[in-house]
N, C-alpha and C. Protein backbone atom coordinates (compact mmCIF):
# COMPACT_ATOMS: atom_id res chain seq x y z
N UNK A 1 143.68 -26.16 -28.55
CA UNK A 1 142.67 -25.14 -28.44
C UNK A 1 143.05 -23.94 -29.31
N UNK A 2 144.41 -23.75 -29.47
CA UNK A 2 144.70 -22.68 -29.74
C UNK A 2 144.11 -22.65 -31.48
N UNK A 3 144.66 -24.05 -31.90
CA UNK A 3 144.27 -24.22 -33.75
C UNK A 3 142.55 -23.86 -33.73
N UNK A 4 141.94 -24.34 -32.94
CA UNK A 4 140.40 -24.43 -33.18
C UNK A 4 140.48 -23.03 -33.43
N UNK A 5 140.58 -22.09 -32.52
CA UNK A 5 140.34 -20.76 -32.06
C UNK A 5 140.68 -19.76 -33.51
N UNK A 6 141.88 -20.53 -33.67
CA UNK A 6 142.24 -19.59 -35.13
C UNK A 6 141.04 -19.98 -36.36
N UNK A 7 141.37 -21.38 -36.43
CA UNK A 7 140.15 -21.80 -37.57
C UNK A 7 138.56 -20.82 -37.39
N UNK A 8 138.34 -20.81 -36.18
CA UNK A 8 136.71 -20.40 -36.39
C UNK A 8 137.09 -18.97 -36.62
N UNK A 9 138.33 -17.97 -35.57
CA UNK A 9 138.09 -16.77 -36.65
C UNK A 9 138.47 -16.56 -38.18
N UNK A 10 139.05 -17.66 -38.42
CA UNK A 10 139.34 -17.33 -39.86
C UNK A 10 137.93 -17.52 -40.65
N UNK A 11 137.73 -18.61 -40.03
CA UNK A 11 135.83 -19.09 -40.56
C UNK A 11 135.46 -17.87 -40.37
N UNK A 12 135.06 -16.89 -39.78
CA UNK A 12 133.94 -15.98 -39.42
C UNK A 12 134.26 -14.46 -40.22
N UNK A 13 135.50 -14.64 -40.06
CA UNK A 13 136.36 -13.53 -40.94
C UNK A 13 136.07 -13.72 -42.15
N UNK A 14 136.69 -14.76 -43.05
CA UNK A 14 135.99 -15.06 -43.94
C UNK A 14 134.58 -15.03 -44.28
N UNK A 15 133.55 -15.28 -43.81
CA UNK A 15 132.34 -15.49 -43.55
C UNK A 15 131.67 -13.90 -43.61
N UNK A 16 132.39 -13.12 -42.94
CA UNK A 16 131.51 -11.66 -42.80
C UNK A 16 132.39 -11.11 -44.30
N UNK A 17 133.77 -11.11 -44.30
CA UNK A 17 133.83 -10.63 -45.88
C UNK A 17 133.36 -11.48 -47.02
N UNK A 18 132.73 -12.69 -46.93
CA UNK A 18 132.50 -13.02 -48.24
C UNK A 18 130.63 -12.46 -48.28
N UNK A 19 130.35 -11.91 -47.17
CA UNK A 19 128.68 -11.78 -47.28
C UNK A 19 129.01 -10.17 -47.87
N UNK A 20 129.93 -9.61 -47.01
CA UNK A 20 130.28 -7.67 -47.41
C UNK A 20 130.29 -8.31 -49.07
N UNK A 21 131.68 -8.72 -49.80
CA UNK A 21 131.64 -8.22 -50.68
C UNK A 21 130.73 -8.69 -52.00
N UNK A 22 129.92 -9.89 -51.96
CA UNK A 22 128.90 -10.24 -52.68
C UNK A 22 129.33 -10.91 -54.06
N UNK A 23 128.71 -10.82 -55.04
CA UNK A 23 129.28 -11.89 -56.05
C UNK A 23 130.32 -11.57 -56.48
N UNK A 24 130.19 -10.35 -57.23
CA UNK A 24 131.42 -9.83 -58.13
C UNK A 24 132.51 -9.73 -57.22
N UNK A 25 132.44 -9.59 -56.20
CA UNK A 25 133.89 -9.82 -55.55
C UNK A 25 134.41 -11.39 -55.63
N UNK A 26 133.19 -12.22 -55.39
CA UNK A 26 133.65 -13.89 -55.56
C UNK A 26 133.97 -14.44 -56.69
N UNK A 27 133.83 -13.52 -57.80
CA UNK A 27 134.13 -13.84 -59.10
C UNK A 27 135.67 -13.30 -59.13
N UNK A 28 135.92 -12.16 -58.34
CA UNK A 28 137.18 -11.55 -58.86
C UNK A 28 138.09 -12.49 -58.15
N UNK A 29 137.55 -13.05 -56.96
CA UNK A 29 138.49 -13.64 -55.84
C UNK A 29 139.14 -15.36 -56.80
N UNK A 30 137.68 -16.25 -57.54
CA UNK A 30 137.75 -16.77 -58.08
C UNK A 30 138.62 -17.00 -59.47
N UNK A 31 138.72 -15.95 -60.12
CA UNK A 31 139.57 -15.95 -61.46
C UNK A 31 140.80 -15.38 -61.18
N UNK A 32 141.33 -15.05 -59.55
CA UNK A 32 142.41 -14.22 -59.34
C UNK A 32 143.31 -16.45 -58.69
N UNK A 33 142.12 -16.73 -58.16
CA UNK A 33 142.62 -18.30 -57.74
C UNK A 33 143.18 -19.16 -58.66
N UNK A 34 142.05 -18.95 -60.22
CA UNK A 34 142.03 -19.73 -61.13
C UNK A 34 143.62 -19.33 -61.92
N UNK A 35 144.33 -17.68 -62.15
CA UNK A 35 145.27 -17.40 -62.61
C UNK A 35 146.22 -18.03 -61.82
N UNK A 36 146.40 -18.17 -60.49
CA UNK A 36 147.39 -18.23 -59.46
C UNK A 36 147.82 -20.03 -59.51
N UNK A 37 146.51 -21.01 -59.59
CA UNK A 37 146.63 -22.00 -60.28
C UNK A 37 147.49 -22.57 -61.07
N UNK A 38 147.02 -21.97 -62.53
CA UNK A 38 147.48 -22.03 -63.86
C UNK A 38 149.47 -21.62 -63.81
N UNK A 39 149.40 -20.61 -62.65
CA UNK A 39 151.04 -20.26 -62.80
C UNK A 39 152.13 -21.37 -62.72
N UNK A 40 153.08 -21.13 -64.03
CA UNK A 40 153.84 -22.71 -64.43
C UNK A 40 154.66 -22.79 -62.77
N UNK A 41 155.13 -21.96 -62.30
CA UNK A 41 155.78 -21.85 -60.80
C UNK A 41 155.19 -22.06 -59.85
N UNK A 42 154.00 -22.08 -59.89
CA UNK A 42 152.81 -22.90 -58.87
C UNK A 42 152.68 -24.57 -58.97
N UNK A 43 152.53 -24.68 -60.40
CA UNK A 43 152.70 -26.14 -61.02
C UNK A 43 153.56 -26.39 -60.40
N UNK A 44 154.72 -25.78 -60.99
CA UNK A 44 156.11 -27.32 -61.06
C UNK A 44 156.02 -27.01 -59.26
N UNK A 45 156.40 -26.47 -58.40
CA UNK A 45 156.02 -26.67 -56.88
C UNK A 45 154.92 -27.62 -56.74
N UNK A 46 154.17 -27.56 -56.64
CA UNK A 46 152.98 -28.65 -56.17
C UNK A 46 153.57 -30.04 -56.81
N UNK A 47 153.99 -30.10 -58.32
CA UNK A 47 154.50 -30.93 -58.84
C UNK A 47 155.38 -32.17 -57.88
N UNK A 48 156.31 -31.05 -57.58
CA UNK A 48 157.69 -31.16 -56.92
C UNK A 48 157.36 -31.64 -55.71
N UNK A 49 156.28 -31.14 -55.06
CA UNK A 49 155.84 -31.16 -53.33
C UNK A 49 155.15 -32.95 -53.43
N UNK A 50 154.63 -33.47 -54.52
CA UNK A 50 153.45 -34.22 -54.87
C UNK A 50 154.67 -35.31 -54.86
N UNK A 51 155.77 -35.36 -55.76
CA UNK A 51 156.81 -36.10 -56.08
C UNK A 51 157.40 -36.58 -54.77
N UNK A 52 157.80 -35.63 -53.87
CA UNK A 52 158.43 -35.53 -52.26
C UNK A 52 157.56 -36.40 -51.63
N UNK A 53 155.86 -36.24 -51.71
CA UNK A 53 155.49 -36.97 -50.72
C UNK A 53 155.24 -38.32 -51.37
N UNK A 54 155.25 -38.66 -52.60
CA UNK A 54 155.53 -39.92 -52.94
C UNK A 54 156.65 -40.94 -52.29
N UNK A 55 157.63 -39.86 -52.67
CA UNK A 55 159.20 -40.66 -51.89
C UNK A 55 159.22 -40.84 -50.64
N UNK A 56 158.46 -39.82 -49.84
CA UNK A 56 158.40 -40.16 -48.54
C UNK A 56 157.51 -41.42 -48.12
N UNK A 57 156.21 -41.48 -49.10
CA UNK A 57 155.66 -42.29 -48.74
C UNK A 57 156.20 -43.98 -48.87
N UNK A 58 156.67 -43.79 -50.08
CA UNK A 58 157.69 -45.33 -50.26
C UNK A 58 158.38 -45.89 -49.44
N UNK A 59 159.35 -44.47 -48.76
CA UNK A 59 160.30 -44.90 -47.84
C UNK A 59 159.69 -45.32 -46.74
N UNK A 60 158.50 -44.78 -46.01
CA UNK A 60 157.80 -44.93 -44.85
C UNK A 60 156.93 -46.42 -44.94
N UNK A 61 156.77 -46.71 -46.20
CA UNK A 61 156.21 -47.82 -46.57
C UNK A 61 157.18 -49.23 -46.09
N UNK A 62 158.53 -49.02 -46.41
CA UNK A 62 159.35 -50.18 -46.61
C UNK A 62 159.89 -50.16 -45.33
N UNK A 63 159.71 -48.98 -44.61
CA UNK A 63 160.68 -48.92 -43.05
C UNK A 63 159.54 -49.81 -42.08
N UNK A 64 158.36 -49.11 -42.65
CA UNK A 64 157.01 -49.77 -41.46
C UNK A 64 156.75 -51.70 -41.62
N UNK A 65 157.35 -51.95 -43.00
CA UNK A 65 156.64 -53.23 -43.75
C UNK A 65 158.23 -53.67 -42.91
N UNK A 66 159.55 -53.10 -42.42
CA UNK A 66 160.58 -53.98 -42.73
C UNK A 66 160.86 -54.05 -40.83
N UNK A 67 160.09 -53.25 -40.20
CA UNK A 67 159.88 -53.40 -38.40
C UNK A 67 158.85 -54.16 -38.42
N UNK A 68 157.38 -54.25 -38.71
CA UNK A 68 156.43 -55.02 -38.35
C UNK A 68 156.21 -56.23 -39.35
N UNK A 69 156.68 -55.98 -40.50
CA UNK A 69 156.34 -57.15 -41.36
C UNK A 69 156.35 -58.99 -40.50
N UNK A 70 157.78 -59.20 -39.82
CA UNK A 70 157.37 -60.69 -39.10
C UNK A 70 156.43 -60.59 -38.06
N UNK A 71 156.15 -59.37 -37.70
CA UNK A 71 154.38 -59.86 -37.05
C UNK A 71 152.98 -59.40 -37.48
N UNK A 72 153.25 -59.46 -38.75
CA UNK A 72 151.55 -59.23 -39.24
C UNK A 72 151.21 -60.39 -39.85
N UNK A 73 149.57 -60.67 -39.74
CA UNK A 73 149.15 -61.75 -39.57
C UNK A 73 149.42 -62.09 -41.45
N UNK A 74 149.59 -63.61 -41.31
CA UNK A 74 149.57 -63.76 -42.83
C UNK A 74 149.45 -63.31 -44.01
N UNK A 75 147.34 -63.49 -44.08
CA UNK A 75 146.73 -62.79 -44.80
C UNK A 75 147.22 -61.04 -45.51
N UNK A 76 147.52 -60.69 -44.32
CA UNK A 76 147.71 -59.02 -44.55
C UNK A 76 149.22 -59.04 -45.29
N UNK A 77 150.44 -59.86 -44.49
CA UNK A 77 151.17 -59.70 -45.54
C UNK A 77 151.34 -60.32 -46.50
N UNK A 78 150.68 -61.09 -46.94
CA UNK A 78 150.55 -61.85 -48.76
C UNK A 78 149.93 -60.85 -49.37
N UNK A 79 149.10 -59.58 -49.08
CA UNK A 79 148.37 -58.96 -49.77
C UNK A 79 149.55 -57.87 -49.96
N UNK A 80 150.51 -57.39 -49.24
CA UNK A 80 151.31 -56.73 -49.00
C UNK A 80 152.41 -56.88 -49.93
N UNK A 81 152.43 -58.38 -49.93
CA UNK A 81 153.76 -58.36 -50.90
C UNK A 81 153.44 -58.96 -52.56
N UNK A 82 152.11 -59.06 -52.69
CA UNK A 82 151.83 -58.96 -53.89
C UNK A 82 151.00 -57.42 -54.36
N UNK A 83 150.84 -56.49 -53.51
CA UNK A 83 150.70 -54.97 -54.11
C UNK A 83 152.48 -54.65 -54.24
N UNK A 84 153.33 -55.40 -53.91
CA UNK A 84 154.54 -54.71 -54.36
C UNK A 84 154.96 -55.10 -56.10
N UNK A 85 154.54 -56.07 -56.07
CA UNK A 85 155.17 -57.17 -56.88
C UNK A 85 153.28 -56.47 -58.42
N UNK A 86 153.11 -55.71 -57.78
CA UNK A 86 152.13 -54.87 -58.66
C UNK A 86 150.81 -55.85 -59.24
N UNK A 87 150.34 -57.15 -58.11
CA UNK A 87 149.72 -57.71 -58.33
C UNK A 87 148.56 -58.38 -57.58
N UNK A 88 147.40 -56.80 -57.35
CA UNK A 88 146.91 -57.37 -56.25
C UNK A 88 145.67 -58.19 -56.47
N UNK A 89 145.45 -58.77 -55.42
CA UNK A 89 144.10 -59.93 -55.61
C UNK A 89 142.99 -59.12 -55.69
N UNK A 90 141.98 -59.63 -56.64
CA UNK A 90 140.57 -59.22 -56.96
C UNK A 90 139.78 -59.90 -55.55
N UNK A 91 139.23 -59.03 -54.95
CA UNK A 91 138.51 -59.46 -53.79
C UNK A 91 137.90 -58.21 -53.10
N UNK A 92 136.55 -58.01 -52.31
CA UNK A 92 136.10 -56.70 -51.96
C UNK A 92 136.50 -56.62 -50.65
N UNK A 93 137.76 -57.04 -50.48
CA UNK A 93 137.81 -56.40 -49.11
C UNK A 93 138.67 -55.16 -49.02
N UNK A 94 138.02 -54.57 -47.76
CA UNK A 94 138.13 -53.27 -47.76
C UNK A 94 137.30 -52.24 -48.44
N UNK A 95 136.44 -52.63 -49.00
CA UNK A 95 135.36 -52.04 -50.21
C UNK A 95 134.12 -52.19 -49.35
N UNK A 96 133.39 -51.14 -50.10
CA UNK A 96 131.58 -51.33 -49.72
C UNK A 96 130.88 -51.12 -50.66
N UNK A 97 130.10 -52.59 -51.16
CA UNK A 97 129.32 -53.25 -52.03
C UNK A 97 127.88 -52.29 -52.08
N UNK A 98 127.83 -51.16 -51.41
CA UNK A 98 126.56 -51.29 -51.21
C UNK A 98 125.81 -50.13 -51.99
C-alpha cells in the first residue's frame, strides 16, 4: 500500500506541475533530460548496469536450467539446449500470427 500511495502522489505532483508550468517549461525539462542522457558518465553506468544484468542473467539461467533441467518436459528442454548451442528451431511457438 505504501508503494501505491507514493506512486499516485508522485503522479499528481507531477501532474499539477507539469499543467503550472506549460510548454516551455517541458521543453526546458526535456533538453535538460536529453543533456543528462548524452553524459559519457551516464553512458558508461547504464552501460556497466546493462553488462551486470546480463551476467546475472546467465548465471540465473544455468543455476535454474541445472535444479530443474531433469524435470522439464522434453520438448522444453531440447529447445533449451539448442538456444544454448545458438541454434534455435524455426517454429511459431510462443509467437502470435495474427
Amino acid at each position: 500500500m505504501r508503494y501505491r500511495l507514493t506512486f499516485i502522489t508522485g503522479a499528481l505532483v507531477g501532474f499539477v506541475l507539469g499543467a503550472r508550468a506549460g510548454r516551455e517549461r517541458y521543453e526546458q525539462l526535456r533538453e535538460t533530460a536529453r543533456k543528462f542522457a548524452q553524459n559519457p558518465a551516464v553512458r558508461n553506468t547504464a552501460e556497466s548496469a546493462v553488462q551486470q544484468g546480463r551476467t546475472a542473467a546467465g548465471k540465473a539461467k544455468e543455476t535454474v536450467t541445472a535444479k530443474v533441467g531433469d524435470r522439464m518436459p522434453d520438448a522444453l528442454a531440447g529447445r533449451i539446449r539448442a538456444s544454448r548451442n545458438g541454434n534455435t528451431p524455426d517454429s511459431d511457438w510462443g509467437t502470435s500470427n495474427t
